[in-house]
Protein backbone atom coordinates (compact mmCIF):
# COMPACT_ATOMS: atom_id res chain seq x y z
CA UNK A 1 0.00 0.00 0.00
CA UNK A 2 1.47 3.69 -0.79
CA UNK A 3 0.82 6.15 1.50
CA UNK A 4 0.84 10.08 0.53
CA UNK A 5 -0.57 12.63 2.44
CA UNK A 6 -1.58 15.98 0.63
CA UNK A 7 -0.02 19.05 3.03
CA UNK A 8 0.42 22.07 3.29
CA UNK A 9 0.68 24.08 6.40
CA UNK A 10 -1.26 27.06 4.89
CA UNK A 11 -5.40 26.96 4.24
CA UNK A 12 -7.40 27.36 1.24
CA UNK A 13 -4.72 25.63 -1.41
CA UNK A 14 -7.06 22.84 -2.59
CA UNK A 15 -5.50 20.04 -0.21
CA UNK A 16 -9.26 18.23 -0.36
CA UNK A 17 -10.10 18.95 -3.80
CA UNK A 18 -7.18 17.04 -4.71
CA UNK A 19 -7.27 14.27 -2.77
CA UNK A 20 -11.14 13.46 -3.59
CA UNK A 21 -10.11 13.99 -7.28
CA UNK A 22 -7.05 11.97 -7.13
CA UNK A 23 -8.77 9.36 -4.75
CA UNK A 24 -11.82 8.74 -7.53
CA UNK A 25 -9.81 8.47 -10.52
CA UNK A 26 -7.41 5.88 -9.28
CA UNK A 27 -10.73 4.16 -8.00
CA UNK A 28 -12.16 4.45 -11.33
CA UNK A 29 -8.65 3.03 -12.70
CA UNK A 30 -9.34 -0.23 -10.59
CA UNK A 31 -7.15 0.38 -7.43
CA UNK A 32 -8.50 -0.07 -4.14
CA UNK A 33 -8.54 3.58 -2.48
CA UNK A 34 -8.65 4.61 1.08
CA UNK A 35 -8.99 8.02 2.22
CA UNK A 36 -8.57 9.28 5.17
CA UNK A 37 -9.74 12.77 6.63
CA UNK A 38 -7.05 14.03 9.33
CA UNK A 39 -8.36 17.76 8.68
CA UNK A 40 -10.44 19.20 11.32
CA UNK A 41 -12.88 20.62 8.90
CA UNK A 42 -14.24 17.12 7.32
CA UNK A 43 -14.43 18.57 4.04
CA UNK A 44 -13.30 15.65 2.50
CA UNK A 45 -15.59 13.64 4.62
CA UNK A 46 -18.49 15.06 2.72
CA UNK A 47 -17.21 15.42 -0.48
CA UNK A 48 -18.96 11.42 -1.79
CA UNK A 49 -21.88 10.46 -0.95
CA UNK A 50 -21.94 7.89 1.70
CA UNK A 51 -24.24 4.77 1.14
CA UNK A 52 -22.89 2.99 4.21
CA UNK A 53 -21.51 5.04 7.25
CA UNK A 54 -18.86 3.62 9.75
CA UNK A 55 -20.05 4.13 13.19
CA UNK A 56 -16.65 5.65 14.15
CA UNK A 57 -13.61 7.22 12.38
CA UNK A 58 -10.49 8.93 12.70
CA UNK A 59 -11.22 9.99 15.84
CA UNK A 60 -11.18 6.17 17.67
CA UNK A 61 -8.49 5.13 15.12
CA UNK A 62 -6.15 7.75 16.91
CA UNK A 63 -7.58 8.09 20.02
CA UNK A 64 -8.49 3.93 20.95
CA UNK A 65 -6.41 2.59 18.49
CA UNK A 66 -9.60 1.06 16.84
CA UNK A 67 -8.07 -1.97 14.82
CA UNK A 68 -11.99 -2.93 13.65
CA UNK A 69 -12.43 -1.77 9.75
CA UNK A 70 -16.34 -2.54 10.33
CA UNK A 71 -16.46 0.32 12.80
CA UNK A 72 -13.87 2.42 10.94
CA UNK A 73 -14.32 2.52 6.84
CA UNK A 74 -17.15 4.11 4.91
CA UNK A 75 -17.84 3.44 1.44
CA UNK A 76 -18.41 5.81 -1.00
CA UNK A 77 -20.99 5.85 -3.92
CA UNK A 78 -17.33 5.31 -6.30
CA UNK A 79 -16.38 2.10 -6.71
CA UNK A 80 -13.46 1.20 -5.01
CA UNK A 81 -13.26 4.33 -3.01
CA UNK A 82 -13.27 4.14 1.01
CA UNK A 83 -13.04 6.17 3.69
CA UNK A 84 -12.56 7.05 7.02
CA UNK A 85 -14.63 10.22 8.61
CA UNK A 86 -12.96 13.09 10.46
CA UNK A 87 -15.11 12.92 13.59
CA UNK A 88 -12.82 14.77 16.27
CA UNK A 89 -15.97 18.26 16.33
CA UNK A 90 -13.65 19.09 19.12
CA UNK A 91 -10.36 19.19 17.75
CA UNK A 92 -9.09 16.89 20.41
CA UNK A 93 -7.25 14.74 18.88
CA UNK A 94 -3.71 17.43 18.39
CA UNK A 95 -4.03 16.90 22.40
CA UNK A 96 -4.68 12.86 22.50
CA UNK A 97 -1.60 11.92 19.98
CA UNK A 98 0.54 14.60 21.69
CA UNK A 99 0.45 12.81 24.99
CA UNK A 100 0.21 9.65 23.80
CA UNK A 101 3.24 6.71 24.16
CA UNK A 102 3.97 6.39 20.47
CA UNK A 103 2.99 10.43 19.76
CA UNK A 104 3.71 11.35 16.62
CA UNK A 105 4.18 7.71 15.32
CA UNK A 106 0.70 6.70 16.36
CA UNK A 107 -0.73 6.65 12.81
CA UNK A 108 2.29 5.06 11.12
CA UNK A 109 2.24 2.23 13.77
CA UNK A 110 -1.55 1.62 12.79
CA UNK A 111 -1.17 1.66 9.00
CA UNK A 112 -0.60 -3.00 8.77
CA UNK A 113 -4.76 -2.37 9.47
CA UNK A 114 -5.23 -1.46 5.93
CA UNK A 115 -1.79 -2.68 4.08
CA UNK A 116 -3.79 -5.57 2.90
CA UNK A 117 -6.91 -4.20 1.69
CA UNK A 118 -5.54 -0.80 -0.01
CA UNK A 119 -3.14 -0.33 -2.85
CA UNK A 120 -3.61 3.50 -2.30
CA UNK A 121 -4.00 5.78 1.39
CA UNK A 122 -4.53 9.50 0.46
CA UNK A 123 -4.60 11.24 3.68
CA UNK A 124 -5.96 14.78 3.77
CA UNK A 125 -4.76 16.92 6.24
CA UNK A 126 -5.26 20.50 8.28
CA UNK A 127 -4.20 23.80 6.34
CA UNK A 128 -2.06 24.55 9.43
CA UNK A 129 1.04 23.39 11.24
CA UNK A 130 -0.19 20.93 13.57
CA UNK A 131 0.52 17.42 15.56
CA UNK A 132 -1.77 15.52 13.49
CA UNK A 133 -0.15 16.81 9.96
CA UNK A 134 3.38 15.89 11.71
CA UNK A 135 1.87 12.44 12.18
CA UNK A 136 0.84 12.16 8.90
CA UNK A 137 3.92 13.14 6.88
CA UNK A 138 5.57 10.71 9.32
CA UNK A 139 3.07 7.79 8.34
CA UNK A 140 3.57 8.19 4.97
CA UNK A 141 5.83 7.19 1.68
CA UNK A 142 5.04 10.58 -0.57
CA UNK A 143 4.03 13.81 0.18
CA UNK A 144 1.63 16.19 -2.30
CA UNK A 145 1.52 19.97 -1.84
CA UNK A 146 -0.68 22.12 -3.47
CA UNK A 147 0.36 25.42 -3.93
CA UNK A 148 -1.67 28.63 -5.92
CA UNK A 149 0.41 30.28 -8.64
CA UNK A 150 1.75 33.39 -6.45
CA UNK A 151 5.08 34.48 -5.69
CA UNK A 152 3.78 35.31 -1.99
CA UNK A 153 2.50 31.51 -1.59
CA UNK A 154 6.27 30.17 -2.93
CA UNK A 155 7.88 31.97 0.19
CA UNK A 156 5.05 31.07 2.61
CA UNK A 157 5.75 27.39 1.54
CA UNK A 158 9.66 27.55 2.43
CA UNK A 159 8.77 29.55 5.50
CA UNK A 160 6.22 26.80 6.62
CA UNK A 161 6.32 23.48 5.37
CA UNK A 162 9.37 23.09 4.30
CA UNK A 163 10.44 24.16 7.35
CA UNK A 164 7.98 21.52 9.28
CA UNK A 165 10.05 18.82 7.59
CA UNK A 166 13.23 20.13 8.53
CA UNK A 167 12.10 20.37 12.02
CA UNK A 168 10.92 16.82 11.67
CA UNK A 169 14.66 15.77 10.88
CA UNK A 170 15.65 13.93 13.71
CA UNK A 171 13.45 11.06 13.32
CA UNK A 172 16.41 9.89 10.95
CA UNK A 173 17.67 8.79 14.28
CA UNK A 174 14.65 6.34 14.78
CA UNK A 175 15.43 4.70 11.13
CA UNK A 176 12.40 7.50 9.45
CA UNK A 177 13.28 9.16 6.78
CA UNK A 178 10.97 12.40 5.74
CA UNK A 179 9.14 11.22 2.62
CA UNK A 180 10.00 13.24 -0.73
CA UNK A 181 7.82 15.89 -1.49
CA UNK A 182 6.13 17.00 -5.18
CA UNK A 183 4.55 19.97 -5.35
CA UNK A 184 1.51 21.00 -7.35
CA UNK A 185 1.15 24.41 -8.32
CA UNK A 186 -2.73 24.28 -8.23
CA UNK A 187 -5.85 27.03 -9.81
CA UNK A 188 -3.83 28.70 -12.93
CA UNK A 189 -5.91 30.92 -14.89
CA UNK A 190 -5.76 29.17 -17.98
CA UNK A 191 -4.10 32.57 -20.19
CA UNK A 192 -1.99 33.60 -17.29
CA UNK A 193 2.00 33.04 -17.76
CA UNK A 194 2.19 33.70 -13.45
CA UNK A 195 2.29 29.64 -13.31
CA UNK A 196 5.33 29.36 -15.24
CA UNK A 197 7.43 32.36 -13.31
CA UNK A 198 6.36 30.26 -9.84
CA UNK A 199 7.60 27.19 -10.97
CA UNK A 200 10.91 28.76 -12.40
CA UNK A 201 10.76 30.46 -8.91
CA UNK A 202 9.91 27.35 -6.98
CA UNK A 203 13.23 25.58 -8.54
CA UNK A 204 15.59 28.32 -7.79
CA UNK A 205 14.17 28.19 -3.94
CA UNK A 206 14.42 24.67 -3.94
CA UNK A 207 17.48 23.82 -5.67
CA UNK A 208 19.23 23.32 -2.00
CA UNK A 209 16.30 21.57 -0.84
CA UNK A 210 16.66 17.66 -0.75
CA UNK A 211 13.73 15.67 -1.74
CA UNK A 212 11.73 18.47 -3.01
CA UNK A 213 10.44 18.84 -6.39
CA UNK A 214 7.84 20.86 -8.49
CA UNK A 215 5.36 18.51 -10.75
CA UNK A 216 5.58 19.39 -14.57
CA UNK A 217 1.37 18.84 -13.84
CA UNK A 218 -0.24 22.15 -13.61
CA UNK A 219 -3.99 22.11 -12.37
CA UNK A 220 -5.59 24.72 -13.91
CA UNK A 221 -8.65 26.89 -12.68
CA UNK A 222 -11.90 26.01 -14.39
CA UNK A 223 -15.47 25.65 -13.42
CA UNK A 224 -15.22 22.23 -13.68
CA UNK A 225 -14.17 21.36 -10.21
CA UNK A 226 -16.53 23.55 -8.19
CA UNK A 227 -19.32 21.73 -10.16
CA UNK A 228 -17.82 18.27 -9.70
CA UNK A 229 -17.49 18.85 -5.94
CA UNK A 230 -21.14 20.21 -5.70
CA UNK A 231 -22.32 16.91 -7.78
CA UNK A 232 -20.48 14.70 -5.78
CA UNK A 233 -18.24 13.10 -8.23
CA UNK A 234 -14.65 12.63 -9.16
CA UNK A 235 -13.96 15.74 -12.01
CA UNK A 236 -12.71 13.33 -14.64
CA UNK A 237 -15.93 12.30 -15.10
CA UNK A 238 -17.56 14.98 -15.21
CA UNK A 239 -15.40 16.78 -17.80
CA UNK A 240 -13.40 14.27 -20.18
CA UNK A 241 -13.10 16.27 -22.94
CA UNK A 242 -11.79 19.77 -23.66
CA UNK A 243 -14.68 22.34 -24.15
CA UNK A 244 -14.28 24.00 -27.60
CA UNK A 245 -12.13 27.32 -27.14
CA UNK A 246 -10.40 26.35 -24.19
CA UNK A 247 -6.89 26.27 -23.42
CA UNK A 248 -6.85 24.62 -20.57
CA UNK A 249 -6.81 20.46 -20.86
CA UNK A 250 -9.72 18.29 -19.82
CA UNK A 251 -10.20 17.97 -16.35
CA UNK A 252 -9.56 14.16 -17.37
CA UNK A 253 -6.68 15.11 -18.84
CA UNK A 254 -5.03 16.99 -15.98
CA UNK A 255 -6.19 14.52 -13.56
CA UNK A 256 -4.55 11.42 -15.64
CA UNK A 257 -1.17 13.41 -16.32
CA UNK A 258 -0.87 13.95 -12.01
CA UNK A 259 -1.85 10.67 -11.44
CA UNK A 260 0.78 8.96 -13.86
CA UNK A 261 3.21 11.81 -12.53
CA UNK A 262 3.13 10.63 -9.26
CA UNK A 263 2.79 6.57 -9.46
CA UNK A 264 4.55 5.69 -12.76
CA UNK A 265 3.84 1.80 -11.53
CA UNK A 266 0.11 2.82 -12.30
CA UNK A 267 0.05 3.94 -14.96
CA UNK A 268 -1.26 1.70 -17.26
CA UNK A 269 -4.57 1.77 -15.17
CA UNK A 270 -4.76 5.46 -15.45
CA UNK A 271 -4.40 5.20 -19.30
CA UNK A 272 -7.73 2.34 -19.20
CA UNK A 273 -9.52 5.38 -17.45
CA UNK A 274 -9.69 6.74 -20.46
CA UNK A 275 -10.61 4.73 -22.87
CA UNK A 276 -13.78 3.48 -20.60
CA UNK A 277 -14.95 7.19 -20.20
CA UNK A 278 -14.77 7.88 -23.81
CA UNK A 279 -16.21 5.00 -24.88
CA UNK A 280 -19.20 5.14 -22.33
CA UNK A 281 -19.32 8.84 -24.10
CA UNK A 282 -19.57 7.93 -27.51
């Protein structure tokens, strides 16, 4: 099972419209997805309709150590796609995993509960520096960071998350080593040229940065994924071909070209996407 956790330690990026996008086209591609909703704000959590409801969720995963996937996953009205609820109303749970034994290592020590049953974990987390989004990055093989196509948002993401995994260093000594992170600069208008001076800027600031990298995958900003998000469904299928007189790809498109970006091993599955949506289209 690969584990990736989509971070960022500032709000608002589009940290839970990419994992529920991600999350429902590699279902759609035939692997089995989990995702799991660390964020306070359960967003995510009510993203896909829900035609059976877990009784519990990441809140007595983390807090009880719930080992029971009865009581813990939800599926989704996608095929293939799971989940597990953020149910912590309180935001209790920064407290619980601080003070617990294993602390920051609770979630990664939990993770043989779904190895069997998953192919994919996308873990969405809080838009701010926090306990739980330590314990994710720790938990997990790849990290994802969206970031929008400003010069201001470039620094803020050297100032804050890049800085969280530096600070999160010294687990080296414990045999952890910080997962590599791709970033994805996320909502370009589709005729503005600012995406292309952040990612030349993003490269100079992270040339001295080891394990960091900026996605040739550009995610652009169209209507598309509002409406997708208010219907419910993954984007791909609700756009899979470029409107007339657009520059900007397909929402399939853009989707496929991340996906294959970041899990090469997949990505003959993400190419059969594609040929069952347009052939269900034609």
């Amino acid at each position: 099972m690969h584990v990736t956790a989509i971070v960022s330690t500032k709000g608002g990026v589009g940290k839970t419209t990419t994992a529920a996008n991600l999350g429902g086209l590699a279902a759609d591609a035939g692997l089995r997805v989990l995702l799991l909703d660390l964020d306070v704000q359960p967003t995510l959590s009510s993203y896909y309709t829900l035609p059976h409801r877990a009784p519990a969720g990441c809140y007595e995963l983390l807090a009880y150590n719930e080992s029971s996937r009865s009581q813990l996953i939800c599926r989704t009205a996608i095929r293939g796609l799971d989940l597990v609820v953020s149910n912590d109303a309180q935001g209790q749970l920064n407290t619980l995993v601080l003070h617990a034994p294993d602390g920051r290592l609770r979630l990664r020590n939990l993770l043989p509960l779904f190895r069997p049953h998953y192919d994919l974990l996308l873990i969405d987390t809080q838009g701010a520096r926090s306990v739980l989004l330590e314990t994710a990055i720790l938990a997990s093989d790849l990290l994802l960071s969206p970031v929008t196509p400003e010069i201001l948002a470039a620094r803020e993401l050297r100032r804050g998350t890049l800085q969280l995994l530096r600070d999160l260093a010294p687990y080296r000594h414990l045999g952890i080593e910080p997962p590599p992170m791709r970033l994805l600069i996320n909502r370009v208008h589709p005729v503005s040229s600012n995406a292309r001076a952040v990612q030349v800027a993003l490269r100079e600031v992270l040339a001295v940065e080891p394990g960091v990298s900026v996605l040739d995958t550009c995610v652009p900003a169209i209507e598309a994924y509002p409406r997708a998000a208010t219907a419910g469904l993954p984007v791909h299928r609700l756009e899979y071909r470029r409107p007339s007189g657009r520059q900007a790809l397909a929402a399939l498109d853009t989707m496929r070209a991340l996906a294959c970006e970041l899990y090469p091993q997949w990505r003959d599955h993400f190419a059969r996407v594609h040929g069952r949506l347009v052939d269900a289209a034609c």
